[in-house]
Protein backbone atom coordinates (compact mmCIF):
# COMPACT_ATOMS: atom_id res chain seq x y z
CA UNK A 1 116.88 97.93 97.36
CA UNK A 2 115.83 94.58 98.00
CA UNK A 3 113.38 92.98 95.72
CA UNK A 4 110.52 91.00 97.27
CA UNK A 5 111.06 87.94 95.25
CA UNK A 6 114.08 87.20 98.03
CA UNK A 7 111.18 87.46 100.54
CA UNK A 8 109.11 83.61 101.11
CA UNK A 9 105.46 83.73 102.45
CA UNK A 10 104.19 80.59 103.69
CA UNK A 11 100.06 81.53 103.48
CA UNK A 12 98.18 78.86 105.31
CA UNK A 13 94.53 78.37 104.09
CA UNK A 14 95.47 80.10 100.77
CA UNK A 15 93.53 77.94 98.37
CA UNK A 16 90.03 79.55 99.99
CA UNK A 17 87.45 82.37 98.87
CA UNK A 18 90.15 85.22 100.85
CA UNK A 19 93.31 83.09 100.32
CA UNK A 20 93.20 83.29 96.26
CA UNK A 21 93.12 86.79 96.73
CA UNK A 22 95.45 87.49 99.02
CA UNK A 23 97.44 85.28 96.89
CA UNK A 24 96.72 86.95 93.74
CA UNK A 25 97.74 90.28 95.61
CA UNK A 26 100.82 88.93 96.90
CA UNK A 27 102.02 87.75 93.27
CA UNK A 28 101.49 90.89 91.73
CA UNK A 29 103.94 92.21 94.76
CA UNK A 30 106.55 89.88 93.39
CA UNK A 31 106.42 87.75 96.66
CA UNK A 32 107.64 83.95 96.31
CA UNK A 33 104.64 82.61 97.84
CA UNK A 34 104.06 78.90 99.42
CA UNK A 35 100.10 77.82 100.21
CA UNK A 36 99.94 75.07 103.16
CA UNK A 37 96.78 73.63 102.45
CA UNK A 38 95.69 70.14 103.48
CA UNK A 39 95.24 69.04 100.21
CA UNK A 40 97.97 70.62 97.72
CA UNK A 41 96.67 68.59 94.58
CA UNK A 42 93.29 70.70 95.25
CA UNK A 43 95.43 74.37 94.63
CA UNK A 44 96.27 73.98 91.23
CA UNK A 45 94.25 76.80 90.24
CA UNK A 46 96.35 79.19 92.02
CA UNK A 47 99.65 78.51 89.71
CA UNK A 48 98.31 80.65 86.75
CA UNK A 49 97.98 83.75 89.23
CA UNK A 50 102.03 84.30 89.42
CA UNK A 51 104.99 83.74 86.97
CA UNK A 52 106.25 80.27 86.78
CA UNK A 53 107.31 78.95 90.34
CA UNK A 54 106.46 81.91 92.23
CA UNK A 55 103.68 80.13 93.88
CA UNK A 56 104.01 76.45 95.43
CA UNK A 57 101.42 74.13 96.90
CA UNK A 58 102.58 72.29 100.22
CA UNK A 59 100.48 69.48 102.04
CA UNK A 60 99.67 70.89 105.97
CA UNK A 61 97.27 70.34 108.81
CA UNK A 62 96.79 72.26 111.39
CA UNK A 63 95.80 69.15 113.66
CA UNK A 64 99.67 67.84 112.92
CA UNK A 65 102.77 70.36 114.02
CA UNK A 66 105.03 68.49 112.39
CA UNK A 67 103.46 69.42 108.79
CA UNK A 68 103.37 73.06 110.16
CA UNK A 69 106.87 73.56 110.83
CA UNK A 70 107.70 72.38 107.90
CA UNK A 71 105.51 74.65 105.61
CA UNK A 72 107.18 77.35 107.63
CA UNK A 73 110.81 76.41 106.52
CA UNK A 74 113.09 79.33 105.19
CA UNK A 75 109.83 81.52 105.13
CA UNK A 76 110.35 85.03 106.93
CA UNK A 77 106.29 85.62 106.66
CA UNK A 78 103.40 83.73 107.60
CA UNK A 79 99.80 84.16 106.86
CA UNK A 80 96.88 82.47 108.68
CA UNK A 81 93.59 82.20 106.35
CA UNK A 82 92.63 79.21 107.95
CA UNK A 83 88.65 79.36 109.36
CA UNK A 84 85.20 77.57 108.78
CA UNK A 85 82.25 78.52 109.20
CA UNK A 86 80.75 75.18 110.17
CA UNK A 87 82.12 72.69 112.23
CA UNK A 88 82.21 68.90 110.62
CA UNK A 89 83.73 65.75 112.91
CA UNK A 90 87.59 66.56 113.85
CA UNK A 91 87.27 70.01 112.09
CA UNK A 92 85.72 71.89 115.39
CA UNK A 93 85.90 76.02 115.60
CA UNK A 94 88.13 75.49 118.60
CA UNK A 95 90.37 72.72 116.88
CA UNK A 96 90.73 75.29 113.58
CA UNK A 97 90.58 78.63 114.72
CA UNK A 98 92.16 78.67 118.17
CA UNK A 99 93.79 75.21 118.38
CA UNK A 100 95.16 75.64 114.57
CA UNK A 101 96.39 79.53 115.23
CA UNK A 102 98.20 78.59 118.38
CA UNK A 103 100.30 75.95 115.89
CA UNK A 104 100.70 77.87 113.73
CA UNK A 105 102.29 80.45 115.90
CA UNK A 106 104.36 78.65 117.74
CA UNK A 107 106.24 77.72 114.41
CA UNK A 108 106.06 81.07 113.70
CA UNK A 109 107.93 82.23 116.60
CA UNK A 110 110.45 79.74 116.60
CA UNK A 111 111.61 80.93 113.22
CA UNK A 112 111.82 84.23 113.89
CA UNK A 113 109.07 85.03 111.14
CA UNK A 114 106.45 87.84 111.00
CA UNK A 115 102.86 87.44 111.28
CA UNK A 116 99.58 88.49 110.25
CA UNK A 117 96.63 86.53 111.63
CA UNK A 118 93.37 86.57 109.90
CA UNK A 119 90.94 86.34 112.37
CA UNK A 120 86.69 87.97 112.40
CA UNK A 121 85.18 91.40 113.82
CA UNK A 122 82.41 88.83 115.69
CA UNK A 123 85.93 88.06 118.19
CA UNK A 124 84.90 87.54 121.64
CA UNK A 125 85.48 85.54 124.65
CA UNK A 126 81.67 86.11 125.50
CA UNK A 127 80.29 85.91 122.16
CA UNK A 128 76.96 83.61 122.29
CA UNK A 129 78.48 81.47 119.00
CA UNK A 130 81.62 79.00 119.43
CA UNK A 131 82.89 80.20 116.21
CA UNK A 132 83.29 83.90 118.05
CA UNK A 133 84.56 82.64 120.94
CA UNK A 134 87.51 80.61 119.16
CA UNK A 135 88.28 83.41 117.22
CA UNK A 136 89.03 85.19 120.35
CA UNK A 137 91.20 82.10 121.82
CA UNK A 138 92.94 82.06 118.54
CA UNK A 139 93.70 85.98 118.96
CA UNK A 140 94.88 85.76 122.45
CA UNK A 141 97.05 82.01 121.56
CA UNK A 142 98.75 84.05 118.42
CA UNK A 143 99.76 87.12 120.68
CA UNK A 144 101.17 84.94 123.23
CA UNK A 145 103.14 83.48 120.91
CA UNK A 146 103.74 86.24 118.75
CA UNK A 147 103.72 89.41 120.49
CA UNK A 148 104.49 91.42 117.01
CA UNK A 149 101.76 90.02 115.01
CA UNK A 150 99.41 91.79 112.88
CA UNK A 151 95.77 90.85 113.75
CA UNK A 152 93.28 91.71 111.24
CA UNK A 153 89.67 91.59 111.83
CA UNK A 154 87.30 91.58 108.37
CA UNK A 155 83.64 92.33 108.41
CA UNK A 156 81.70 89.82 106.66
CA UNK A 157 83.11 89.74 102.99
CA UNK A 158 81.91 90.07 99.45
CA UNK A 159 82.99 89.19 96.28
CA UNK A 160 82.82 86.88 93.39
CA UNK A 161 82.15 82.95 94.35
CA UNK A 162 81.65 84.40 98.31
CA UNK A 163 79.43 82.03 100.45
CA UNK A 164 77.05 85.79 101.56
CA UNK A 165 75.87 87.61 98.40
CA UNK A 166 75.81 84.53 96.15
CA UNK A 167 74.29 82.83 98.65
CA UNK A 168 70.93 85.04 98.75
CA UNK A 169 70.77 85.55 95.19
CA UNK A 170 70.53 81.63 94.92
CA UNK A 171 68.12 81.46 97.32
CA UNK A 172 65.91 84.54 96.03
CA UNK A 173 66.18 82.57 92.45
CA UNK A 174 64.21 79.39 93.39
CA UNK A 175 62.33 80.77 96.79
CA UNK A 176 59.24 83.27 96.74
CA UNK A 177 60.48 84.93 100.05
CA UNK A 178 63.91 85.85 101.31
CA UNK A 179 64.24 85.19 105.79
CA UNK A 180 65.06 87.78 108.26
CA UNK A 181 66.29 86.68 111.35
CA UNK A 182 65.55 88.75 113.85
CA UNK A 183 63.71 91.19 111.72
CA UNK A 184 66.50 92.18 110.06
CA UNK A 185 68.05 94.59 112.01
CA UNK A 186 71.30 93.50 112.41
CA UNK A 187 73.97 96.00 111.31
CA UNK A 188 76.77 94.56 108.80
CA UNK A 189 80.05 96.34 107.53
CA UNK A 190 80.34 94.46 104.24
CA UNK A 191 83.74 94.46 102.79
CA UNK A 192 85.25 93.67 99.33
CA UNK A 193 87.52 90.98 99.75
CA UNK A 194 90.22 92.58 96.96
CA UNK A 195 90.10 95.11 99.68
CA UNK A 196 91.08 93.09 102.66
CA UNK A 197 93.41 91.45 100.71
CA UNK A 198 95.29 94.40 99.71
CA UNK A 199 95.68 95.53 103.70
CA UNK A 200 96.59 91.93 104.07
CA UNK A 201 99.62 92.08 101.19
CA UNK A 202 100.24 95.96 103.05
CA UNK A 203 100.78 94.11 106.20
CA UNK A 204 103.15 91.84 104.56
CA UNK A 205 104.70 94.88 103.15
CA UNK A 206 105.38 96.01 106.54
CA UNK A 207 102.89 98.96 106.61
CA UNK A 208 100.79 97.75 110.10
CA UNK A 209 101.86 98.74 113.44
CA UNK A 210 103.21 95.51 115.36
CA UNK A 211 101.04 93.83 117.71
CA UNK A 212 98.08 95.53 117.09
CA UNK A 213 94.75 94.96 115.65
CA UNK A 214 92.99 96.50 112.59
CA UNK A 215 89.19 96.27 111.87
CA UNK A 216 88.00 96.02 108.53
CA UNK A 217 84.96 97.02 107.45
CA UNK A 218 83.54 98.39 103.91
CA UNK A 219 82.50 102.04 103.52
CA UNK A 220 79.00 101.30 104.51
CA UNK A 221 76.52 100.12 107.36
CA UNK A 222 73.96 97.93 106.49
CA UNK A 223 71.05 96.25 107.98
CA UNK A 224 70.60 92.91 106.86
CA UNK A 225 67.30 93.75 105.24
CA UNK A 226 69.05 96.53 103.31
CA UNK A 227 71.44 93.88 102.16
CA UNK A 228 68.45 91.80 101.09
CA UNK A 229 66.79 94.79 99.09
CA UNK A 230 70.25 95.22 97.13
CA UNK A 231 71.19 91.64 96.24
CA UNK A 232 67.32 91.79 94.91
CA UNK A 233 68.17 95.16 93.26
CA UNK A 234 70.74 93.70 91.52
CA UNK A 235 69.25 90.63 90.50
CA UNK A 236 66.31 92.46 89.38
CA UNK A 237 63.60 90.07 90.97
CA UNK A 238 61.43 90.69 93.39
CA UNK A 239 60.66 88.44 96.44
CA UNK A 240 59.05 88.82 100.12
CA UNK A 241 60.78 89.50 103.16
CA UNK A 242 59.90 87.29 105.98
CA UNK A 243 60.79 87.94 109.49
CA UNK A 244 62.06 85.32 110.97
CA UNK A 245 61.91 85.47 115.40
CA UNK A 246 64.99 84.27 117.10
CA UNK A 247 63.66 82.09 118.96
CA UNK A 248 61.80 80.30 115.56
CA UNK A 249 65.40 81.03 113.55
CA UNK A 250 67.23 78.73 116.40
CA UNK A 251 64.63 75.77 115.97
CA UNK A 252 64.32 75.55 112.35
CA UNK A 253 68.70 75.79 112.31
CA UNK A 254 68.71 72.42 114.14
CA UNK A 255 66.84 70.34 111.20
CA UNK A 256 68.53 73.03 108.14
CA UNK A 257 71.74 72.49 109.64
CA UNK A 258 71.91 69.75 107.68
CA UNK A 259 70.29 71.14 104.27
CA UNK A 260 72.13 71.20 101.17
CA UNK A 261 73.18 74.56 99.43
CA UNK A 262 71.52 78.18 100.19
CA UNK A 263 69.33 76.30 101.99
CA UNK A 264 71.85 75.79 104.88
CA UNK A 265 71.75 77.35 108.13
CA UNK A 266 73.01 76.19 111.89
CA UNK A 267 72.15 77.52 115.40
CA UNK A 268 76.10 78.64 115.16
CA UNK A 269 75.15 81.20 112.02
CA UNK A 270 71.77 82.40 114.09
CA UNK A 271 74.00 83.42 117.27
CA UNK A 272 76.74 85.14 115.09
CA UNK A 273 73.73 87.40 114.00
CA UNK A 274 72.65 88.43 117.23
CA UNK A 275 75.65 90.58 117.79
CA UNK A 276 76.29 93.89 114.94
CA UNK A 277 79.33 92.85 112.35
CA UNK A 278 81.14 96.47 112.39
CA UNK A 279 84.03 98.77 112.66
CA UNK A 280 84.31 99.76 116.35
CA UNK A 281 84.68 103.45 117.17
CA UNK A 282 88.14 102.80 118.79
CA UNK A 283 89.35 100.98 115.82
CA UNK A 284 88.65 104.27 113.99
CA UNK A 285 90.08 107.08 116.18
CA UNK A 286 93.37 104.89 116.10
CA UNK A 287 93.40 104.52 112.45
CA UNK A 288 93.04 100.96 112.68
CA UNK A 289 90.90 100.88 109.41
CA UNK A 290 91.33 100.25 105.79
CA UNK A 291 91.32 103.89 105.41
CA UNK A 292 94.13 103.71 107.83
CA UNK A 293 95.92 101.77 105.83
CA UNK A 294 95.34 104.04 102.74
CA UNK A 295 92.49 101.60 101.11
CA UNK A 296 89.36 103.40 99.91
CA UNK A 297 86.90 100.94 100.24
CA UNK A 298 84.40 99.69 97.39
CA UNK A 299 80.82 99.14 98.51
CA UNK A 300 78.66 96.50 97.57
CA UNK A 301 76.49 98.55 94.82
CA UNK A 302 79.79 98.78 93.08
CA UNK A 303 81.29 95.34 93.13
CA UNK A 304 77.92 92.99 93.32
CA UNK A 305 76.53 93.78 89.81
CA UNK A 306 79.78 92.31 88.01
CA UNK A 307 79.10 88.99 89.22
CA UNK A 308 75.35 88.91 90.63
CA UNK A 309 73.87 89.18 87.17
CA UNK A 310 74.65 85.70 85.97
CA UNK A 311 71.31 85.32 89.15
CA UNK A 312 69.02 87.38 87.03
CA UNK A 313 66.06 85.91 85.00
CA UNK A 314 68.02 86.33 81.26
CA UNK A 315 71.62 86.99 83.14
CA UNK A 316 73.61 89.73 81.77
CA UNK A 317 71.34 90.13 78.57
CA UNK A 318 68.28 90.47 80.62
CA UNK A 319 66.69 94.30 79.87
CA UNK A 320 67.10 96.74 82.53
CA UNK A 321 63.69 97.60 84.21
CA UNK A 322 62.78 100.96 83.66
């Protein structure tokens, strides 16, 4: 049987919050594993999670073909990772996500690789937010190209140093009152990113049905004011809720757009939240799940206290309340 060390995945965007452990997944697969990243020197601290040259840094920008084709060399998978979550000059939702995925296909298919395209369960041509709308380009770009690819569509992700949980336990630490937007009513799907990066690394391992396109989502659905009451939970403080109306959220985005920190919010993050972040019922009669792919899903009361403490008054020596 062929080992998996004769297998090379080129994992674009692998020096990120999902790519180090997707990386980390793949290593412990025995994958050789090449990151493209745009600045290689920057990925050093993804060496120590594989032996000694399983896992190699390589300069490429999605903006530049030429630097794609070449992280693709000799590689028989590729992985896109590659998204932001705010734009910033050159670095535009449609240049990244749809622009970017459509480059990175392209070399894909004229190596004769395999696939697997990360892309967001907020996907859609009509979304009200660019960032949903290139999502969808990039989905429809990376099937063209690719008709055998594996698109996978997380739910907004969790985990140690994530930009969501962390985030609002920053916030909660130096604010006396924690915003809704919109109330609070918008449903979430929170997953564990060790999670999605194990149906990413099954994927590679050739457990996904070609061409077609998996939503992940954790085990529950959450509101985001049940998300608030948790991360407090956790953290063990107690702060105010504050509804926030659309229509205030949108103005006050255009001056904290440019805030520094947990502070930060732009009219892109206040449209994403007008839509509900979860697992569609089709996705679910097809299998199309982590549970489809044999995952059993860790919520967020099971994951968020091992880092989340570090937010509380005395950290992880602070006495539990009774």
């Amino acid at each position: 049987m062929a080992s998996n060390l004769e297998t090379l995945v080129t994992v674009f965007g692998g020096s990120g919050f999902l790519g180090r452990n997707v990386v980390r997944a793949l290593a412990k697969r025995e994958y050789r594993i090449r990151v493209a990243v745009r600045r290689p020197e920057l990925a050093g601290h993804l060496q120590p999670l594989g032996r000694v040259g399983q896992i190699h840094a390589v300069q490429a920008n999605l903006r530049y073909p030429a630097s794609v084709e070449a992280a693709m060399r000799d590689s028989q998978v590729a992985i896109n990772l590659v998204g932001i979550l705010t734009e910033s000059g050159a670095q535009t939702f449609e240049a990244v996500q749809a622009t970017g995925a459509e480059t990175i296909a392209k070399a894909v298919s004229a190596t004769g690789a395999r696939m697997v395209h990360i892309s967001a369960i907020g996907a859609d041509e009509n979304s009200p937010s660019g960032y949903g709308r290139a999502k969808a380009s990039g989905e429809k770009a990376v099937l063209a190209a690719v008709p055998s690819a594996t698109i996978m569509r997380p739910s907004l992700l969790f985990g140690p140093e994530d930009q969501f949980t962390n985030r609002f336990a920053a916030l909660a630490r130096m604010s006396p009152f924690l915003p809704l937007i919109g109330g609070g009513e918008t449903r979430m799907q929170p997953a564990y990113v060790g999670d999605i990066a194990a149906a990413i690394a099954n994927a590679v391992d050739g457990k996904t049905m070609a061409g077609a396109t998996y939503e992940l989502g954790g085990p529950e659905v959450l509101t985001m004011r049940e998300i608030m009451e948790v991360i407090l939970g956790i953290t063990e403080r107690k702060r105010m809720l504050l509804s926030l109306p659309w229509g205030l959220a949108k103005f006050q985005a255009h001056f904290l757009q440019f805030a520094p920190g947990p502070l930060k919010l732009t009219p892109g993050q206040v449209a994403m939240l007008q839509s509900d972040n979860v697992v569609s019922d089709a996705a679910k009669a097809a299998g199309l799940t982590l549970e489809g792919l044999g995952i059993t899903p860790e919520s967020m009361q099971a994951i968020a206290p091992q880092y989340l403490w570090r937010f509380r008054a005395a950290g992880q020596f602070q006495r539990k309340s009774a």
